[in-house]
Protein backbone atom coordinates (compact mmCIF):
# COMPACT_ATOMS: atom_id res chain seq x y z
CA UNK A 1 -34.76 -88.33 43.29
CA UNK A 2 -33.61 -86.02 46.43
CA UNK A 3 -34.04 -82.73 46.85
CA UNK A 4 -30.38 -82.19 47.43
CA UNK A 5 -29.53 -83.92 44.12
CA UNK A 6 -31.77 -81.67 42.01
CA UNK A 7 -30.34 -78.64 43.43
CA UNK A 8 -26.70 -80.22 42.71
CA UNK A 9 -27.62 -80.66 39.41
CA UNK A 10 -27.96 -77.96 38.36
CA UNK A 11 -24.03 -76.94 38.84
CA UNK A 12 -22.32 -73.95 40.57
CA UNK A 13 -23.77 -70.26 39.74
CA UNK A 14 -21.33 -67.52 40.43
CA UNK A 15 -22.80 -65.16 42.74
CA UNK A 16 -21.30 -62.09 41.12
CA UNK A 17 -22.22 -60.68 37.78
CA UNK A 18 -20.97 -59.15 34.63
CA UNK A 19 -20.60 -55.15 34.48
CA UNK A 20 -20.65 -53.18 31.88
CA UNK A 21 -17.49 -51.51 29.93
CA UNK A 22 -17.24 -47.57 30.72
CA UNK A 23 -14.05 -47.33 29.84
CA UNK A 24 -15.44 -45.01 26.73
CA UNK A 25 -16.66 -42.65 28.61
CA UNK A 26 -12.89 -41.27 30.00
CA UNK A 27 -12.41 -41.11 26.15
CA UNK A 28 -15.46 -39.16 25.37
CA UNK A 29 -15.33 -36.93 28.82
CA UNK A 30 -11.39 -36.01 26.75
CA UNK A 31 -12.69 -34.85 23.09
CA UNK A 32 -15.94 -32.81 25.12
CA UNK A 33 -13.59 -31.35 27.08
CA UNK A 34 -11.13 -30.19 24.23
CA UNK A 35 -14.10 -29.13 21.83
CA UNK A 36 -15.12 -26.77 24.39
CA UNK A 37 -11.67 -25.55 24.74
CA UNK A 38 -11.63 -24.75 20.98
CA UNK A 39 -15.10 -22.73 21.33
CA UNK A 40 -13.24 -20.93 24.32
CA UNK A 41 -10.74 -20.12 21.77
CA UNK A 42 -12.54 -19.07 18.66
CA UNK A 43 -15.08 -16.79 20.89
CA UNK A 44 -12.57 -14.96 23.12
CA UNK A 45 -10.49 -14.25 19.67
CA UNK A 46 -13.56 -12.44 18.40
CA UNK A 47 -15.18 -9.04 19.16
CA UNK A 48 -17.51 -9.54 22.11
CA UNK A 49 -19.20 -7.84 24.74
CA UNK A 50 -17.29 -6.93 27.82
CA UNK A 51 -19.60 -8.00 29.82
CA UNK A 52 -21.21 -11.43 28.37
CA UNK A 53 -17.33 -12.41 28.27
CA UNK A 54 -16.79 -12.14 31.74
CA UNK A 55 -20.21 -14.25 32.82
CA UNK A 56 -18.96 -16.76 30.14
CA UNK A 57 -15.38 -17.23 32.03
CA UNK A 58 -16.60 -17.14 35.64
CA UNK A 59 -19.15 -20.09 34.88
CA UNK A 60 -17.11 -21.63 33.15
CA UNK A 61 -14.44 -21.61 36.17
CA UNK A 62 -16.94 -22.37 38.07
CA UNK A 63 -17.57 -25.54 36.32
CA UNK A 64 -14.49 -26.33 36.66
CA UNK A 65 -13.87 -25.56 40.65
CA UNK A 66 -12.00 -22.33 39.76
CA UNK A 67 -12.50 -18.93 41.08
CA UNK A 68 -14.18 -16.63 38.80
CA UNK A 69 -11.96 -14.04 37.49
CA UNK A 70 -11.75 -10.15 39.18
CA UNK A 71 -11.75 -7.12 37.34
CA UNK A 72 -12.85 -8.27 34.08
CA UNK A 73 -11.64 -9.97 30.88
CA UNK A 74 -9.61 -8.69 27.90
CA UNK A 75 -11.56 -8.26 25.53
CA UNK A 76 -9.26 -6.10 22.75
CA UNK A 77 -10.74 -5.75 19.40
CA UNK A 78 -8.27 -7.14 16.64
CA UNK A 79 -5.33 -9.05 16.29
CA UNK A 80 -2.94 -7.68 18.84
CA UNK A 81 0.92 -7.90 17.87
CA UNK A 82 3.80 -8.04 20.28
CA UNK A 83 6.68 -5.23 19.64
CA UNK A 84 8.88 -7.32 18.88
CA UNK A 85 7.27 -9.42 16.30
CA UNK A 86 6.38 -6.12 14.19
CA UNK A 87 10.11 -5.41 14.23
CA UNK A 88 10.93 -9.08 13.19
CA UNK A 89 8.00 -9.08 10.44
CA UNK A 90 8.40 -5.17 9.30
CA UNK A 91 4.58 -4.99 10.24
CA UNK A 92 4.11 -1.34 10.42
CA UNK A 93 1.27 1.09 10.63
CA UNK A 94 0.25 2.05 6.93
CA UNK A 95 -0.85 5.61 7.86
CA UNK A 96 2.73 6.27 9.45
CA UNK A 97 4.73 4.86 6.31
CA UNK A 98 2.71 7.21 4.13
CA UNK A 99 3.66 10.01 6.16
CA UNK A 100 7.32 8.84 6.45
CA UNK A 101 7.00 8.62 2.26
CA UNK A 102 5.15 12.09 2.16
CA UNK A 103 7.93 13.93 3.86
CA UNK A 104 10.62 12.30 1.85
CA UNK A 105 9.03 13.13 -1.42
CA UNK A 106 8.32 17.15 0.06
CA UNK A 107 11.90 16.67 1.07
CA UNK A 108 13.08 15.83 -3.03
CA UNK A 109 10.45 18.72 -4.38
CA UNK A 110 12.23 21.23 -2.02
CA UNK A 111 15.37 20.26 -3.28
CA UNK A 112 14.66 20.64 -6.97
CA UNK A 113 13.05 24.26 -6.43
CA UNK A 114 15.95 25.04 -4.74
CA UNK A 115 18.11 24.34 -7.08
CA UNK A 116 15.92 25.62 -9.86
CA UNK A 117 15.97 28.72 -7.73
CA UNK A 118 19.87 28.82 -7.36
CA UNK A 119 19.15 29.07 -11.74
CA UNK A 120 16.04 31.37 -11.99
CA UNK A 121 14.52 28.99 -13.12
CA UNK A 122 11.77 28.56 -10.40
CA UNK A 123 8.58 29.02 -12.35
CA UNK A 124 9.37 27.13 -15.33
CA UNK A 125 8.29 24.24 -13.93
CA UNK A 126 4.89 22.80 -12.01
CA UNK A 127 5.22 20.51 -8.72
CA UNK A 128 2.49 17.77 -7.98
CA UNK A 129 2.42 15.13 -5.13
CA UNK A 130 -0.05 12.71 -5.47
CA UNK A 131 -0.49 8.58 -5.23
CA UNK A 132 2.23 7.96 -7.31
CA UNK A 133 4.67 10.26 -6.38
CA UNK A 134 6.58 13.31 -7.41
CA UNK A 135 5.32 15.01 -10.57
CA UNK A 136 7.46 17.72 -12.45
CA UNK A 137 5.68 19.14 -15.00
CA UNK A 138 8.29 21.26 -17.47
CA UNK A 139 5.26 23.60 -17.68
CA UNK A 140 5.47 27.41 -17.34
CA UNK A 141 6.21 31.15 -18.61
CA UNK A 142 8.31 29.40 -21.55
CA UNK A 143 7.65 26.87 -24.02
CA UNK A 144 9.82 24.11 -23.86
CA UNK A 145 8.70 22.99 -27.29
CA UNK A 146 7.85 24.32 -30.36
CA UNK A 147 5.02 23.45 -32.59
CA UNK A 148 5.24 20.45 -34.28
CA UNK A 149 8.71 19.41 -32.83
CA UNK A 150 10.15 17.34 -30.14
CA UNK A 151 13.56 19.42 -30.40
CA UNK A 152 14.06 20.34 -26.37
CA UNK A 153 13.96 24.06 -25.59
CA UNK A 154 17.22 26.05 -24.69
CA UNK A 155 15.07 26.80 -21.59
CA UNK A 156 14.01 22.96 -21.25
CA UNK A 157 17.66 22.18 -21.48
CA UNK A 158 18.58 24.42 -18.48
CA UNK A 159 15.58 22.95 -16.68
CA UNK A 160 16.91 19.17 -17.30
CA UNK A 161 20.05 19.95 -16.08
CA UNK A 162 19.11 21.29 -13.06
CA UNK A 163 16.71 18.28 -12.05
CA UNK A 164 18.84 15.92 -13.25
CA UNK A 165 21.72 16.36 -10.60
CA UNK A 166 18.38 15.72 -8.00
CA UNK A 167 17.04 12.56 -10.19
CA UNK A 168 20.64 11.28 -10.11
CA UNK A 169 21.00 11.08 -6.40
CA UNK A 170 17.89 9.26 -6.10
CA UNK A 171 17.10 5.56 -6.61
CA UNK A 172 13.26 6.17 -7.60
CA UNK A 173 11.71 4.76 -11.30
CA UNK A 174 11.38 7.37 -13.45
CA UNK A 175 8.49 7.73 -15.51
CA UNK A 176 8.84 10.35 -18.48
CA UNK A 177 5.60 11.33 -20.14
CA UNK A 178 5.27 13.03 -23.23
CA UNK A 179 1.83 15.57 -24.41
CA UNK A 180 0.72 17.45 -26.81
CA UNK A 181 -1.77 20.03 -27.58
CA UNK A 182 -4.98 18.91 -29.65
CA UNK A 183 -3.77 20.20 -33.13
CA UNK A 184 -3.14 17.97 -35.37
CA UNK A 185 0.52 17.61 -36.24
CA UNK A 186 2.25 17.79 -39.54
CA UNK A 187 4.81 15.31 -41.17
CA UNK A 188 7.26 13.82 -39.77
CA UNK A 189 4.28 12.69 -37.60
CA UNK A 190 1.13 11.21 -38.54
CA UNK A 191 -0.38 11.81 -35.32
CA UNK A 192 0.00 13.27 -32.12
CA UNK A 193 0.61 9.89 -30.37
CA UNK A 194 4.05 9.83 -32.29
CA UNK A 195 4.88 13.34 -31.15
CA UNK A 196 4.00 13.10 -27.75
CA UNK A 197 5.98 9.92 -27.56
CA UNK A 198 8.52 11.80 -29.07
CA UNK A 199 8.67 14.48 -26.79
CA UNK A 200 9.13 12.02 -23.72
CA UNK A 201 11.88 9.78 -25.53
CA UNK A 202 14.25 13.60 -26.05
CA UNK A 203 13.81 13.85 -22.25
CA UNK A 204 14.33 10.43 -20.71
CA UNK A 205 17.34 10.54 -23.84
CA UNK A 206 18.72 13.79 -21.99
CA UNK A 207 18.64 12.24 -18.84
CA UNK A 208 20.32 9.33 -19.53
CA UNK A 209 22.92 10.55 -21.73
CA UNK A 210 23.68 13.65 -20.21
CA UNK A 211 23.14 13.51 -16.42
CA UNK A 212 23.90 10.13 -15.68
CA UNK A 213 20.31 8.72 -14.53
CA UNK A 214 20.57 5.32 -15.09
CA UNK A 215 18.27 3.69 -18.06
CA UNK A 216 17.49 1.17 -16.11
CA UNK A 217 15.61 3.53 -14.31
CA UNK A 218 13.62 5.52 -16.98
CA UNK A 219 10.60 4.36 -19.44
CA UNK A 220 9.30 6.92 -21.98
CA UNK A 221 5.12 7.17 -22.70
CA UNK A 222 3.55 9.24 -25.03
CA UNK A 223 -0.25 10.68 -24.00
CA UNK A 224 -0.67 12.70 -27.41
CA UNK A 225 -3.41 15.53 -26.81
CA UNK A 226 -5.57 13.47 -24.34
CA UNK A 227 -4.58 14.79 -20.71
CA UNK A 228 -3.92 18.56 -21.25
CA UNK A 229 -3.78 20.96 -19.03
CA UNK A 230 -5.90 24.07 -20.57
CA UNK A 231 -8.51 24.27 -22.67
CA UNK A 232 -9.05 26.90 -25.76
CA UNK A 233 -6.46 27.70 -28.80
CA UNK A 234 -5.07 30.79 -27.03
CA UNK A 235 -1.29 30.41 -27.26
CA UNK A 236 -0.88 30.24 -23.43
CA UNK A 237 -3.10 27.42 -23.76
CA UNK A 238 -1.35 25.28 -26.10
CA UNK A 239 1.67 26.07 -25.01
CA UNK A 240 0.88 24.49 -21.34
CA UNK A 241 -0.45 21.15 -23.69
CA UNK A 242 2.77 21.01 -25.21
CA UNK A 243 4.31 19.20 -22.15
CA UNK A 244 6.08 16.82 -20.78
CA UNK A 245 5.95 15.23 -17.13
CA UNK A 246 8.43 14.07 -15.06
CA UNK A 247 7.54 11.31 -12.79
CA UNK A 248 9.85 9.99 -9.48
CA UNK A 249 7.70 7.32 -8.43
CA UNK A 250 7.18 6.43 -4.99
CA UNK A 251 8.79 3.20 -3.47
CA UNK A 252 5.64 2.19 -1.00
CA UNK A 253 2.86 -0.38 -2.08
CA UNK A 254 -0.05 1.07 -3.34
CA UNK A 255 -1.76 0.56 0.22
CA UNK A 256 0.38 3.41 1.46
CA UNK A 257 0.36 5.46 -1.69
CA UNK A 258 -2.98 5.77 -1.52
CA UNK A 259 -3.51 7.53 1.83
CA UNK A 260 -1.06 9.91 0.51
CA UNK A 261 -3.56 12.88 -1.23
CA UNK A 262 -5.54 13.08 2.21
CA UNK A 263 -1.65 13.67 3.83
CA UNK A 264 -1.39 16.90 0.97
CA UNK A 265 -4.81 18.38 1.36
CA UNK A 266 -4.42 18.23 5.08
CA UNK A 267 -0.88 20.02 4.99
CA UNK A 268 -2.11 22.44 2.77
CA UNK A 269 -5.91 23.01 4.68
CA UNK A 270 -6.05 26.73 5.76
């Protein structure tokens, strides 16, 4: 057999060859590429040194055939919120609505002693601003009730109608809160839970039906002789326990409410 028919028989071989398939590396180049995007993301919205920021962004522009930045990065701590979208959202600064919420509850107390005033009837009664609001106390010189009763005072009547031409005008909740001193009381009332409740109901009764708060407005607790006010049997003393509190609540979320005892002491700091 010839030479030349061995080498024919064994056919045509193609003188190229197979390559391989990259085409999963364009693919894989893409999701690297958009990971590191994310991390680019998550680290610049977090607190981070000035500094290590900046080297991070210039090599990374530099990887990418950028310039590296001039003059630094911005690096602001927190979430930073456009103008506008805190007026859209109402996201406000909680110190400044407690102030706003201070001055409009000074603004009611001022009222009501002036009025009280008008009456001379200024130190009948005890003025508190605290968390949850306005307090009244009908505390003073005169008793506004007598032992063993919940009948109101000619003096607490003069009182209620004075403060409740102020409550009226207002849209507030109204908490009325009845006390008592640590005695204990005498039929009709087994306990001093009934007559402190008792005490509060006359009051948020008198407001209602006589100066036009609405009851939708008004809710009546009894304390009996657990929060009073002075201690001893002297008849100051239990006269001050004999009480009953007068609550315009404030309208802000307890957030706000709460920063408002550091706004008092610091309006009142010598």
């Amino acid at each position: 057999m010839s030479v030349a028919h061995r080498a024919g028989g064994r056919g045509h071989e193609p003188d190229g060859h197979d390559e391989p398939d990259e085409r999963w590396a364009v693919s894989y180049a893409d999701m690297v590429t958009v990971l590191m995007c994310l991390f680019i993301v998550l680290f610049a919205m977090s607190s981070v040194d000035a500094g290590k920021f900046e080297q991070l962004a210039n090599s990374l522009a530099e990887g990418f055939g950028k310039e590296p930045t001039e003059g630094g990065a911005d690096t602001t701590e927190g979430l930073v919120i456009p103008p506008e979208l805190v007026a859209e959202e109402g996201v406000t600064d909680l110190t400044a609505r407690a102030a706003v919420e201070y001055e409009s509850l000074e603004e009611l107390r001022e009222r009501m002693r002036q009025a009280l005033a008008q009456h001379g009837l200024e130190g009948t009664v005890d003025f508190v601003i605290d968390e949850r609001g306005l307090k009244v106390g009908l505390v003073g010189a005169e008793t506004f009730f007598a032992d063993n009763s919940t009948q109101l005072s000619t003096v607490a009547l003069a009182v209620l109608d004075v403060l409740g031409d102020v409550v009226a005008s207002v849209d507030n909740q109204i908490s009325v809160e009845g006390h008592a001193d640590h005695r204990q009381p005498v039929a009709p009332f087994p306990t001093n839970w009934e007559l402190s409740s008792g005490r509060s109901t006359q009051v948020a009764r008198y407001l209602v039906e006589h100066e036009a708060v609405s009851g939708g407005r008004v809710r009546a607790t009894g304390f009996s002789d657990t929060r009073p006010l002075a201690d001893g049997d002297s008849a100051a003393a239990l006269a001050s326990n004999r009480r009953v509190d007068i609550v315009v609540e404030s309208h802000e979320e307890e957030q706000v409410r709460a920063l408002i005892p550091a706004l008092v002491e610091a309006a009142h700091a010598p």
